[in-house]
Protein backbone atom coordinates (compact mmCIF):
# COMPACT_ATOMS: atom_id res chain seq x y z
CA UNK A 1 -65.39 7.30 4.02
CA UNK A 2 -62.90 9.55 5.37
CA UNK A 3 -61.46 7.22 7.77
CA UNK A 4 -61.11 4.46 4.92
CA UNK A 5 -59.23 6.63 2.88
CA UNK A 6 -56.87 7.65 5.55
CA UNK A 7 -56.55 3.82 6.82
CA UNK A 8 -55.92 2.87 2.99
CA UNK A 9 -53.10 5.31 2.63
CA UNK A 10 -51.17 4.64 6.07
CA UNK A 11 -51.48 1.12 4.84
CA UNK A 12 -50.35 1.98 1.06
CA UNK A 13 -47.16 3.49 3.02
CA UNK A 14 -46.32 0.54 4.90
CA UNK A 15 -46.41 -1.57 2.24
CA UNK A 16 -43.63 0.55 0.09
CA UNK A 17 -41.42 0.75 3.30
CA UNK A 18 -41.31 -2.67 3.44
CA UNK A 19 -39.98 -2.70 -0.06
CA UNK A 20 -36.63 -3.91 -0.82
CA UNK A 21 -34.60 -0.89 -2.45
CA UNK A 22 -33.49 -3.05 -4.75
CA UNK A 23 -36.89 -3.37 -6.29
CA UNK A 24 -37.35 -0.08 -6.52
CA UNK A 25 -34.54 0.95 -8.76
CA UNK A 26 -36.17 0.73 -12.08
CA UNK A 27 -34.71 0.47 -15.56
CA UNK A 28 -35.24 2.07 -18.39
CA UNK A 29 -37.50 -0.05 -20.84
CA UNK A 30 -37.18 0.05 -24.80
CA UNK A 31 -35.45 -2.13 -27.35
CA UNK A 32 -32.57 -2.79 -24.86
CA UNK A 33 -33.90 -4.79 -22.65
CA UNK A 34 -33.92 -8.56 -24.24
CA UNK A 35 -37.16 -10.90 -23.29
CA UNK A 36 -35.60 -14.58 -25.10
CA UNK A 37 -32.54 -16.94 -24.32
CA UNK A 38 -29.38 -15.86 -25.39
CA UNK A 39 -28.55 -16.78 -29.55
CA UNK A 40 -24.96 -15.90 -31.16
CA UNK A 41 -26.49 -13.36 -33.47
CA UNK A 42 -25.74 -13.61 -37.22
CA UNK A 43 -25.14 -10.07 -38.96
CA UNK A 44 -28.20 -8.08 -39.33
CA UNK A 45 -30.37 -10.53 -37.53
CA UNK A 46 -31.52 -9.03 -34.07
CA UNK A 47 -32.36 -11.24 -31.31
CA UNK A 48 -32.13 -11.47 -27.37
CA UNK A 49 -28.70 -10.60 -27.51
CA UNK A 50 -28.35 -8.61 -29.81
CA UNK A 51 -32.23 -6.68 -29.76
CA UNK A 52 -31.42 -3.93 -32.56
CA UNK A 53 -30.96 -0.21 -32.64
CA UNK A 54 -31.48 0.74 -29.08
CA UNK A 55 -33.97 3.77 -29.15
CA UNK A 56 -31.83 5.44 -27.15
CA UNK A 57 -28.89 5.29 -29.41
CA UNK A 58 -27.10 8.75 -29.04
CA UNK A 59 -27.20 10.80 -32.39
CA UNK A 60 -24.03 12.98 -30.35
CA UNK A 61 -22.66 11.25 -27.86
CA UNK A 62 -20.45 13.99 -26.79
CA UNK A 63 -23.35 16.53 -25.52
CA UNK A 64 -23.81 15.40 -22.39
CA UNK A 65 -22.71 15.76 -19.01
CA UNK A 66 -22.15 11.86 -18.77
CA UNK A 67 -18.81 9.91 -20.09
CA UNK A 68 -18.71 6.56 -21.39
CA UNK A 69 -14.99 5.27 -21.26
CA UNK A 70 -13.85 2.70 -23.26
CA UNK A 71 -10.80 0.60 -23.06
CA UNK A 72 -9.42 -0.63 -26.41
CA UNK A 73 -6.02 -2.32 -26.18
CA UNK A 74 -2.60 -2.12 -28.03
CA UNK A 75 -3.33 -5.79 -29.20
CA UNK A 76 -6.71 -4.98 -30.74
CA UNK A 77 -7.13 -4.79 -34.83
CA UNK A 78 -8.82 -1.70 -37.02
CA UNK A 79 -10.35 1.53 -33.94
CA UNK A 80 -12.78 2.10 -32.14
CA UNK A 81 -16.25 3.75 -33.38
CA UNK A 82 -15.18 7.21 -32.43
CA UNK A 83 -19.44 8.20 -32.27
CA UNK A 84 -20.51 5.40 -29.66
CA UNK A 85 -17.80 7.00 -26.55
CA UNK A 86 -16.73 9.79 -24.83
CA UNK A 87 -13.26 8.80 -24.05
CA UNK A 88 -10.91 5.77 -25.40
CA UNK A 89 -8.33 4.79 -22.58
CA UNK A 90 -5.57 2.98 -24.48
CA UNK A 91 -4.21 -0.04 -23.00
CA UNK A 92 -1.69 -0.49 -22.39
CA UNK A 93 1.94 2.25 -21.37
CA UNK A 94 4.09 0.94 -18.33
CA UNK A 95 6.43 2.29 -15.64
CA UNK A 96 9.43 1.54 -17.34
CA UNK A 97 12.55 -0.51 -15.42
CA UNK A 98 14.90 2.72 -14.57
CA UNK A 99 11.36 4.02 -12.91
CA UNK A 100 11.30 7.55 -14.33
CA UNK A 101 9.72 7.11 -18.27
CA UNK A 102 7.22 5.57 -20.01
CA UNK A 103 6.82 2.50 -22.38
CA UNK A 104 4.02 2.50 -24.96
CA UNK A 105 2.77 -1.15 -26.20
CA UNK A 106 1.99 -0.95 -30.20
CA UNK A 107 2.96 2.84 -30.01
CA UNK A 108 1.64 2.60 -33.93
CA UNK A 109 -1.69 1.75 -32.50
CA UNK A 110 -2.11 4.39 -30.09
CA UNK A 111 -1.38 6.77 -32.93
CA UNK A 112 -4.43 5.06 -35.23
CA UNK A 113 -6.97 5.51 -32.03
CA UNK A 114 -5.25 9.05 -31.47
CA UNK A 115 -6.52 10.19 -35.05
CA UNK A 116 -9.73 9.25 -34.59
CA UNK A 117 -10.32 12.67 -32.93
CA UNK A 118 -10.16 14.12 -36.67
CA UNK A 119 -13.64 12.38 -36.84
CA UNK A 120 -14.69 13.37 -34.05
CA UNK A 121 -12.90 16.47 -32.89
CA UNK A 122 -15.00 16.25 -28.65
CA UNK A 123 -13.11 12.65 -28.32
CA UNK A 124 -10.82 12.34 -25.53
CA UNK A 125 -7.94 9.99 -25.94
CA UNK A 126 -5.52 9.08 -22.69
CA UNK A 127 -2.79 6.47 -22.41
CA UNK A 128 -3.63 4.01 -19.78
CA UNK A 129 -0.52 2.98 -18.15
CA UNK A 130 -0.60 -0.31 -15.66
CA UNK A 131 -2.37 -3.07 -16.41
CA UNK A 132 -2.43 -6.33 -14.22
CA UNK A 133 0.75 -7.34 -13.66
CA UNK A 134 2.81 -4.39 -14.78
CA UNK A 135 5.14 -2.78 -11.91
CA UNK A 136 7.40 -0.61 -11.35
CA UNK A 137 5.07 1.88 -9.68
CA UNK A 138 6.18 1.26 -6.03
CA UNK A 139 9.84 2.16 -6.87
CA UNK A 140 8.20 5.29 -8.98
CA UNK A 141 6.51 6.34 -6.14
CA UNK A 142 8.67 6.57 -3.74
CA UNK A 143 11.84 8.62 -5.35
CA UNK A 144 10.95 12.39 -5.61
CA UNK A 145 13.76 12.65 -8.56
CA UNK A 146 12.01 9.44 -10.94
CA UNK A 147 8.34 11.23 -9.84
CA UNK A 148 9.56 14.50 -11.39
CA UNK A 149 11.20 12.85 -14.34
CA UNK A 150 8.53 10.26 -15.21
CA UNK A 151 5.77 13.58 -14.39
CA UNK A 152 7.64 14.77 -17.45
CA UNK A 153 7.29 12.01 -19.67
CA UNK A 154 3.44 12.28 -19.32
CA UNK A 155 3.64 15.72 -20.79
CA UNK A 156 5.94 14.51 -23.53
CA UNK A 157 3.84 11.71 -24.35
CA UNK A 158 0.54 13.61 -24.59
CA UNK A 159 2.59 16.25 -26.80
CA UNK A 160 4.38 13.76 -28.79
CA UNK A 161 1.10 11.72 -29.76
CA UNK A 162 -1.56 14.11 -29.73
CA UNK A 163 -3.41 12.64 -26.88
CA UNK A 164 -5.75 14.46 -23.91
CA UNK A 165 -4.31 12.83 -21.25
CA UNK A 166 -2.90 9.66 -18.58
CA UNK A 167 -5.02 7.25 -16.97
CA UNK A 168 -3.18 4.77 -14.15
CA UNK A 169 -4.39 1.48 -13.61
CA UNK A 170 -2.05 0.47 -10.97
CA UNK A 171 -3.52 -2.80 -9.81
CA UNK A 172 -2.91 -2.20 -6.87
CA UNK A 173 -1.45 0.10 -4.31
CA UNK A 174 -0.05 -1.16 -1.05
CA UNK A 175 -0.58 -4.82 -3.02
CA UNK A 176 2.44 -7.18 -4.24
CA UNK A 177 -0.69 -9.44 -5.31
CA UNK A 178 -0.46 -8.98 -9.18
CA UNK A 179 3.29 -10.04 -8.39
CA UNK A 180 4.36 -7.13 -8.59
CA UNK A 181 6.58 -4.99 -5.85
CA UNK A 182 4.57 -2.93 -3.24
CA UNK A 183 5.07 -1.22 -0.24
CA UNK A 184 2.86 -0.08 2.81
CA UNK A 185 4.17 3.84 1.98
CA UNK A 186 2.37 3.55 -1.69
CA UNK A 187 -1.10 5.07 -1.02
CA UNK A 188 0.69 8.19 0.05
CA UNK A 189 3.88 8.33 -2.34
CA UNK A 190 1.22 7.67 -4.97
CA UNK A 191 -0.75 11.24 -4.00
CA UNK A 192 2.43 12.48 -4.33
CA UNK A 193 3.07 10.99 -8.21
CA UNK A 194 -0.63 12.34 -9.05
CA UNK A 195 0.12 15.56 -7.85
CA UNK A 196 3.60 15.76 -9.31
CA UNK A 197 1.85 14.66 -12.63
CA UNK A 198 -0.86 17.00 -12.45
CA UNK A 199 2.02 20.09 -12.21
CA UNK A 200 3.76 18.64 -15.30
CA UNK A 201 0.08 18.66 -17.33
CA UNK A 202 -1.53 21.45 -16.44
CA UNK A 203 -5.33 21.44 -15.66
CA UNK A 204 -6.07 21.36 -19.35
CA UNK A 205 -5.03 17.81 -19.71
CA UNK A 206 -6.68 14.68 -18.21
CA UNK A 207 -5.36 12.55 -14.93
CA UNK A 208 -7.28 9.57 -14.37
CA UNK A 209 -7.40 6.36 -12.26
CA UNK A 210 -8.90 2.98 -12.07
CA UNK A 211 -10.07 1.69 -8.74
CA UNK A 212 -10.01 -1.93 -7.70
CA UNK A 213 -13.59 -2.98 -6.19
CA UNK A 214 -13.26 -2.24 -2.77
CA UNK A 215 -10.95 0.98 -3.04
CA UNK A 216 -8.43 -0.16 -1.04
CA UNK A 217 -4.80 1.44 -0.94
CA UNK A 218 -6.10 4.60 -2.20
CA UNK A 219 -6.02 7.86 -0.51
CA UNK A 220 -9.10 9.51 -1.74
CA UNK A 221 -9.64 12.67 0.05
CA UNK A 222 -5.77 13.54 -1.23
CA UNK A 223 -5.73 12.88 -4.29
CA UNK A 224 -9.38 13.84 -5.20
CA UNK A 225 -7.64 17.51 -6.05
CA UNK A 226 -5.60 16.09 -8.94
CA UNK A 227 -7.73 13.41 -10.68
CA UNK A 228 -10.27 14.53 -13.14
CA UNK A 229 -12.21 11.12 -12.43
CA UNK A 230 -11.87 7.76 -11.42
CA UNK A 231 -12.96 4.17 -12.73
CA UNK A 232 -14.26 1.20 -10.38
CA UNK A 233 -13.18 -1.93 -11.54
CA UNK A 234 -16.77 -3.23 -10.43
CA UNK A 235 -16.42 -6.88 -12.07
CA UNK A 236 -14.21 -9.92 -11.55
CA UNK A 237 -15.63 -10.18 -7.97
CA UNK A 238 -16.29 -13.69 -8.16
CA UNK A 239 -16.27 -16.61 -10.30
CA UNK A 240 -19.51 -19.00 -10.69
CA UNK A 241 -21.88 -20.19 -9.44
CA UNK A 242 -22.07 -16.82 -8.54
CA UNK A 243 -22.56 -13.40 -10.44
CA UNK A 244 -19.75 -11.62 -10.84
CA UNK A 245 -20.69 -8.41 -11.65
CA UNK A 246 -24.17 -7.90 -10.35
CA UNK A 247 -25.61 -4.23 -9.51
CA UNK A 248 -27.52 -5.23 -6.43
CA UNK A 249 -27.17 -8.24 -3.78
CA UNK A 250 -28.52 -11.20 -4.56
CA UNK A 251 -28.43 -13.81 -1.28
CA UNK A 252 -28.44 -16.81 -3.32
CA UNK A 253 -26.63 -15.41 -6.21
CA UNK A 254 -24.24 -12.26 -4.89
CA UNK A 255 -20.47 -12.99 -3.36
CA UNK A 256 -18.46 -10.79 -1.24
CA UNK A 257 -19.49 -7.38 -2.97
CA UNK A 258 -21.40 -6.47 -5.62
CA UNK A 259 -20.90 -3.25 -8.24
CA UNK A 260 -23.42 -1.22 -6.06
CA UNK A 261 -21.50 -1.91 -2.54
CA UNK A 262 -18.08 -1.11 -4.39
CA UNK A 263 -19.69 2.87 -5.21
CA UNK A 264 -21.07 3.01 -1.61
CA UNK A 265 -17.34 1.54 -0.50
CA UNK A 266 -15.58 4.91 -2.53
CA UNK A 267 -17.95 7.16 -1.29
CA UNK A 268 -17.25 6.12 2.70
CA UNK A 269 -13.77 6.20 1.60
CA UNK A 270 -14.03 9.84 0.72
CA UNK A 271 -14.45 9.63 -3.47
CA UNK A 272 -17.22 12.17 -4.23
CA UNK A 273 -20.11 10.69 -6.54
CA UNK A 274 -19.01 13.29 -9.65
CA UNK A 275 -16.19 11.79 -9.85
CA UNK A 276 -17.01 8.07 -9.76
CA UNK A 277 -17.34 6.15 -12.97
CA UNK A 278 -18.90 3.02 -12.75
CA UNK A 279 -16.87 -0.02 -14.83
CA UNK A 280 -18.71 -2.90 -15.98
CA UNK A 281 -17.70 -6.02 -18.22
CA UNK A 282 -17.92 -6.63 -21.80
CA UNK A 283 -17.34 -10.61 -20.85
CA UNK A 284 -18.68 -13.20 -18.71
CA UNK A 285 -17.15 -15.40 -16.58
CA UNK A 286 -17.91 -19.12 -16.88
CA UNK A 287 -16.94 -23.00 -15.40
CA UNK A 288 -17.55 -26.14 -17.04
CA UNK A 289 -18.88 -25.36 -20.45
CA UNK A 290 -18.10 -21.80 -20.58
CA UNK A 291 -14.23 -20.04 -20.03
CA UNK A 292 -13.32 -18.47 -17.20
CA UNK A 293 -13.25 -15.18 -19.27
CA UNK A 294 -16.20 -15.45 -22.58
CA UNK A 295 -16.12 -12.48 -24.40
CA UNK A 296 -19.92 -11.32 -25.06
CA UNK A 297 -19.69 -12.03 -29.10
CA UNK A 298 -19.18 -15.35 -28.43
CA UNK A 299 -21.54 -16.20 -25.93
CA UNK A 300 -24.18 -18.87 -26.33
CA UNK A 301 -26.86 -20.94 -24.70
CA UNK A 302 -25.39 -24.65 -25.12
CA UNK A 303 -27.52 -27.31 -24.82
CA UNK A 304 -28.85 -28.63 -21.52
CA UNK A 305 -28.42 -25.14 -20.33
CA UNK A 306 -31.06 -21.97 -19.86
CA UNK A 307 -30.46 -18.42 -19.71
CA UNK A 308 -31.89 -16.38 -16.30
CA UNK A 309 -32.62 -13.46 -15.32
CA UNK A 310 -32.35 -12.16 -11.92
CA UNK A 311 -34.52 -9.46 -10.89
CA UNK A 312 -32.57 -8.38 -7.27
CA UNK A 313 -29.11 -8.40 -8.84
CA UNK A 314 -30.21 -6.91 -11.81
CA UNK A 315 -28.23 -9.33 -14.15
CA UNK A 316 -28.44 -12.46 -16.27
CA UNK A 317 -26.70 -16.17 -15.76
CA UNK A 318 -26.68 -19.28 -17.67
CA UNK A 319 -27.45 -22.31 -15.94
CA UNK A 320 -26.73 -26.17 -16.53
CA UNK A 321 -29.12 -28.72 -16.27
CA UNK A 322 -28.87 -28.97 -12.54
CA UNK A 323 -29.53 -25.63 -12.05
CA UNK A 324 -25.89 -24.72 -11.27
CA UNK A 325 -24.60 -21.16 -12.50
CA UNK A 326 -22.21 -21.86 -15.15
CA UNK A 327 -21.99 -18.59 -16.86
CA UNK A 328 -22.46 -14.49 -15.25
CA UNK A 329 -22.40 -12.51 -18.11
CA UNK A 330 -24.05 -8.43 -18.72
CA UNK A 331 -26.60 -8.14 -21.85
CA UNK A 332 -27.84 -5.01 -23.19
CA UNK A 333 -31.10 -5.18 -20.33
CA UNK A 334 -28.10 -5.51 -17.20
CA UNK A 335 -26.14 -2.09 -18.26
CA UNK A 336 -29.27 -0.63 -18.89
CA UNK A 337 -30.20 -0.93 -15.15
CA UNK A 338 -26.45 0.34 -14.29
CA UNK A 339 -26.92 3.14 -16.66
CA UNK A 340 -30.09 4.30 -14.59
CA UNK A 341 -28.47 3.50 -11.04
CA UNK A 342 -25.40 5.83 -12.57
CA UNK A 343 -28.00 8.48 -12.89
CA UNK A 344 -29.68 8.24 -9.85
CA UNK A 345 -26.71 8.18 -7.84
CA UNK A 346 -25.17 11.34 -9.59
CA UNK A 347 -22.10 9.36 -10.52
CA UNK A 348 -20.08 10.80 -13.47
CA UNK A 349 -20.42 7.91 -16.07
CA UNK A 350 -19.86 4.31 -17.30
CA UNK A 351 -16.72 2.43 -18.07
CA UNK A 352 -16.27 -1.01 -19.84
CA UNK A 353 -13.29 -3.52 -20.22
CA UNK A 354 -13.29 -4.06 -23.21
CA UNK A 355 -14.42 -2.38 -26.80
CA UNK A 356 -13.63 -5.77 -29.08
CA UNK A 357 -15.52 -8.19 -26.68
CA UNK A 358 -18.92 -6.68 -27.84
CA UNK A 359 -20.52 -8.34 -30.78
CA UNK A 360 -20.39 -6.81 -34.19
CA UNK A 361 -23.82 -5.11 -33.43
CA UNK A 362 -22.60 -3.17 -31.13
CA UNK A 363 -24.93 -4.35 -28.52
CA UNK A 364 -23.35 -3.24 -25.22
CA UNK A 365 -22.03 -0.58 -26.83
CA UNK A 366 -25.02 1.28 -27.65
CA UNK A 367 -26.53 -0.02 -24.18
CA UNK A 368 -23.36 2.15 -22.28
CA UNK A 369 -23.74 5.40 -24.87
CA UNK A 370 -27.66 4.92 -24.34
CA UNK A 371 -27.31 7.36 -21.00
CA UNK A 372 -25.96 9.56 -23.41
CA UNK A 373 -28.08 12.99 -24.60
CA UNK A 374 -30.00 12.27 -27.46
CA UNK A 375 -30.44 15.29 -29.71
CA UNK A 376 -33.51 15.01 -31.94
């Protein structure tokens, strides 16, 4: 009997090291994880989409070691929901053209999202300054006189509109793809910018980045000594029929990288894991019957196509009739698994791009601030 048992247990082992890893990253079950097709929801009316009240929701989102980051942008109407985030990076300031100051799109706005830490007094507020497409950075970079000016501005412009700190989104370093000018001395001239920013601020302000997939053109062992934390951009990484977005690789389903190869990509880089936050996508990206970019309130199942889920990536698709991906999208049950792989990996938090794509339940909103500390 003895030797049975043993036998059964060196056989029990095998087994589970012939596991994928994949499959053994679980995620958290509840009312966030939806079982039907995809449905628009109407108001009040849960469904797959939109499966109620997560159980998790956070009754203080603020009393945790986590961060959820939001984007909300200078074109967006009404503010955020102060209670369902950490920290609102407003989108969108930019280099301006003589290199050394800031401009602020819908400066009114930013003052609207900036008051909403009178509601809620532990919300942090920066200014996100880049954007795709915006420049100027390159030229920033690489004169010590419009570093030490624009370094100034920051503090001004945290002063002037009662805001916690700067995020950069310089998309990207070393890059002139965005059309904008680059040059192969950025990654370093931008270490110093961070650090002459950093001076200007003082530690009790916030310095933040945002990190293209693959972390390329950023020096991260430099300029891990000024930057509170920074954001991977882990979606956009290809369009259908593949996901683009997914946690894990999928080999029918998974393109060049996927959001769990861009963390490992930062850490071999030098990023350390508490100061990784992990971006994901309020919109999916569709072909044929679907946009290229469909915002998550307005997604559907049309007809002749089926929703799927797929277990390895850890994300859901919409298929046509053929059986061609036509739609990657995240649902509630997809950031749920990222919100567990965020915890397992020791990473700081969760980012999404962007707070008005959600529906009006607030669906992957209260998915994100589910990893949140619920205080009963």
């Amino acid at each position: 009997m003895t030797m049975k048992k043993t036998f059964a247990a060196l056989c029990m082992a095998l087994c589970m090291a012939l596991v994928p890893a994949t499959l053994l990253v679980g995620c958290s079950s509840g009312d966030d994880d939806p079982k039907g097709p995809v449905i628009k929801p109407e108001p009040d009316q849960p469904t797959a989409l939109n499966p109620g009240v997560p159980s998790d929701e956070p009754a203080d989102p603020m009393d945790d070691d986590h961060i959820v980051v939001a984007y909300f942008t200078s074109w967006s109407t009404g503010t955020p929901d102060p209670t369902l985030m950490t920290h609102v990076n407003y989108a969108f300031g930019h280099v301006s053209e003589s290199f050394n100051n800031i401009k602020i799109d819908n400066p009114d706005n930013l003052r609207k999202v900036a008051a909403l830490k009178n509601t809620n007094p532990k919300l942090k507020v920066l200014l996100s300054l880049g954007g795709w497409g915006s420049g100027n950075f390159s030229e920033l970079c690489a004169d010590a006189k419009h570093r030490t000016d624009f370094a100034a501005d920051c503090l001004r412009v945290i002063d002037d509109y009662g805001i916690d700190g700067i995020d950069i989104d310089w998309e990207y370093p070393g890059s002139s793809v965005a059309g904008i000018s680059s040059s192969p001395d950025d990654p370093a001239n931008f270490v110093l910018l961070l650090k002459e920013i950093r001076e200007a601020i003082g530690d009790s302000h916030l310095l933040t980045l945002a990190s293209g997939a693959s972390g390329t053109g950023l020096l991260f062992k430099e300029l891990l000594p000024y930057v509170d934390y920074i954001c991977i951009m882990a979606y956009d990484l290809v369009d259908p029929p593949k996901h683009h977005a997914p946690l894990f690789r999928s080999n029918l389903l998974a393109g060049y990288i996927t959001a769990s190869e861009c963390v490992d990509k930062h850490l071999s880089a030098g990023a350390t894991a508490d100061k990784l936050v992990l971006g994901v996508p309020f919109y999916g990206r569709g072909c044929d019957k679907y946009k290229k970019n469909e915002p998550f309130s307005g997604i559907t199942v049309q007809a002749g196509c089926t929703e799927k889920w797929d277990d390895t990536a850890k994300e859901p698709y919409i298929v046509d009739s053929h059986g061609s991906v036509v739609l990657g999208f995240e649902n509630a049950r997809s950031i749920t698994c990222k919100r567990d792989y965020i915890k397992e990996k020791g990473l700081k938090g969760i980012m999404y791009w962007e707070y008005r794509y959600d529906d009006s339940q607030n669906t992957l909103r209260r998915a994100a601030a589910g990893m949140l500390k619920v205080r009963k």
